[in-house]
Protein backbone atom coordinates (compact mmCIF):
# COMPACT_ATOMS: atom_id res chain seq x y z
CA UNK A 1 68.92 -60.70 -40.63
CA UNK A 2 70.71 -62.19 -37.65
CA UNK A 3 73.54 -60.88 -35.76
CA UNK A 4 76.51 -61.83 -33.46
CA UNK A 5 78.49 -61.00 -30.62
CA UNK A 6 81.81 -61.71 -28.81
CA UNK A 7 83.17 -61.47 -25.45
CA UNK A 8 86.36 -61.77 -24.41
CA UNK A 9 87.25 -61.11 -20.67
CA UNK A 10 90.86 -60.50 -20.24
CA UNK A 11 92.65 -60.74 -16.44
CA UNK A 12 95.32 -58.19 -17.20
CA UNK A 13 98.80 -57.98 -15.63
CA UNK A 14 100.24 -54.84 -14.91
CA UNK A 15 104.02 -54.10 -13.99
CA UNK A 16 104.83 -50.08 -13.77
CA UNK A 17 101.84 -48.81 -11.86
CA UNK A 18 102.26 -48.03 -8.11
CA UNK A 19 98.88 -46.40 -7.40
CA UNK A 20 95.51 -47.27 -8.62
CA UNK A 21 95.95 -43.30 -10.15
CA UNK A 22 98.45 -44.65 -12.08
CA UNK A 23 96.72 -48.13 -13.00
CA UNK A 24 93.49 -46.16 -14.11
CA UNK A 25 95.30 -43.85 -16.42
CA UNK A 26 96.65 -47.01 -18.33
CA UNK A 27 93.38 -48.63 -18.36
CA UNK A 28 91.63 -45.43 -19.54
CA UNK A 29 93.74 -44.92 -22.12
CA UNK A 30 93.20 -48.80 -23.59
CA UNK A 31 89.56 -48.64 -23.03
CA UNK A 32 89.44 -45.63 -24.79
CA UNK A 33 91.67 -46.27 -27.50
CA UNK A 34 89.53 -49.83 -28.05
CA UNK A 35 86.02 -48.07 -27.78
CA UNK A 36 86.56 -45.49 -30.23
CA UNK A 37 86.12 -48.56 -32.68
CA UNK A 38 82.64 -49.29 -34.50
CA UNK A 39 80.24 -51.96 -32.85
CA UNK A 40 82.88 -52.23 -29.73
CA UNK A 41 82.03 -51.56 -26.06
CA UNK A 42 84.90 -51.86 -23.37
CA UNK A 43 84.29 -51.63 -19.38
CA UNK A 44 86.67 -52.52 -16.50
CA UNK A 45 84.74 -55.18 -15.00
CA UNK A 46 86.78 -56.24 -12.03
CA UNK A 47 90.24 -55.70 -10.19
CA UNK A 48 89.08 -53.08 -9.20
CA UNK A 49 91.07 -52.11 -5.64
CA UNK A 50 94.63 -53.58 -7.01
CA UNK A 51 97.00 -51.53 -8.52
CA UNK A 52 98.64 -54.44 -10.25
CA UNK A 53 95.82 -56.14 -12.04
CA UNK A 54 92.81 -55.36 -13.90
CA UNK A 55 89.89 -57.28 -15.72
CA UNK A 56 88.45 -56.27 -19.01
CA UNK A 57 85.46 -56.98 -20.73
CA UNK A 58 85.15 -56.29 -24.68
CA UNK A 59 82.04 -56.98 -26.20
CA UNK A 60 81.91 -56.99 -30.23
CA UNK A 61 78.31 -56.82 -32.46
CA UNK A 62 78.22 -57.74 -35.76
CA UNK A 63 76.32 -59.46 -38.90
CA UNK A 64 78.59 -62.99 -38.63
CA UNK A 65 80.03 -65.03 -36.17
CA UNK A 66 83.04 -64.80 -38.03
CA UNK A 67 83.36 -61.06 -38.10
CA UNK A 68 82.87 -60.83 -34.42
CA UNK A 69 85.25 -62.94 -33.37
CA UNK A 70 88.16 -61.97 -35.94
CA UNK A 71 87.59 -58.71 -34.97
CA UNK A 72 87.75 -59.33 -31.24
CA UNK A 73 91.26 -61.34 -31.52
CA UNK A 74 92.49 -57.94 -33.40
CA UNK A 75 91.28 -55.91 -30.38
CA UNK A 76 92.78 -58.61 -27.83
CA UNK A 77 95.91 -57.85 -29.98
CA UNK A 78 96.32 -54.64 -29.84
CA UNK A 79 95.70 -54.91 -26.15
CA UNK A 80 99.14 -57.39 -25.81
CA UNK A 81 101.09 -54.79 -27.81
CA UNK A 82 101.28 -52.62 -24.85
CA UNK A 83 104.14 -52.55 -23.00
CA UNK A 84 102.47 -52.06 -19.64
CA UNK A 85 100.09 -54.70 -19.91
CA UNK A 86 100.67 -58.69 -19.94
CA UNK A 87 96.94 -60.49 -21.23
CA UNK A 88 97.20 -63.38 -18.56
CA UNK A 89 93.96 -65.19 -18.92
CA UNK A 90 91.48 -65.07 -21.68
CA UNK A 91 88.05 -66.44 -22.17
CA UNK A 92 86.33 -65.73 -25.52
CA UNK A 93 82.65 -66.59 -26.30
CA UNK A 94 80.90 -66.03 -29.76
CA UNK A 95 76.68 -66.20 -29.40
């Protein structure tokens, strides 16, 4: 049997914060509420010392290439449907 993964790394826009307290407790609730998802792993990857921006790295693992990736655009998604966060640049890769 052969398996698949995605990656997406998303450059995230952030409006409301005005401390990196405030930035990390937006991240940590998206990377938590995207991790607690089978075959998903989620780290903050850069952006680290602005409050304003962050980068995002979601890796998916599955059985097809087609089931990685479909299920990576719903977690990329679900990201945009915050209102605190603006997805400015994407790059997606499927191996």
């Amino acid at each position: 049997m052969r398996s698949s993964c995605a990656l997406a790394t998303l450059l995230l826009k952030l409006d409301s914060p005005s401390s990196l307290k405030e930035k990390r407790s937006i991240i940590r609730s998206a990377v938590e509420r995207l991790g607690a998802r089978k075959n998903v792993a989620v780290a903050e990857t850069g952006q680290r010392d602005t409050y304003k921006a962050a980068e995002l790295t979601i890796a998916v693992v599955g059985d097809s290439p087609s089931y990685v990736e479909e299920e990576l655009r719903r977690m990329i998604s679900s990201i945009e449907s915050y209102d605190a966060i603006e997805v400015f640049v994407t790059r997606l890769e499927v191996y």
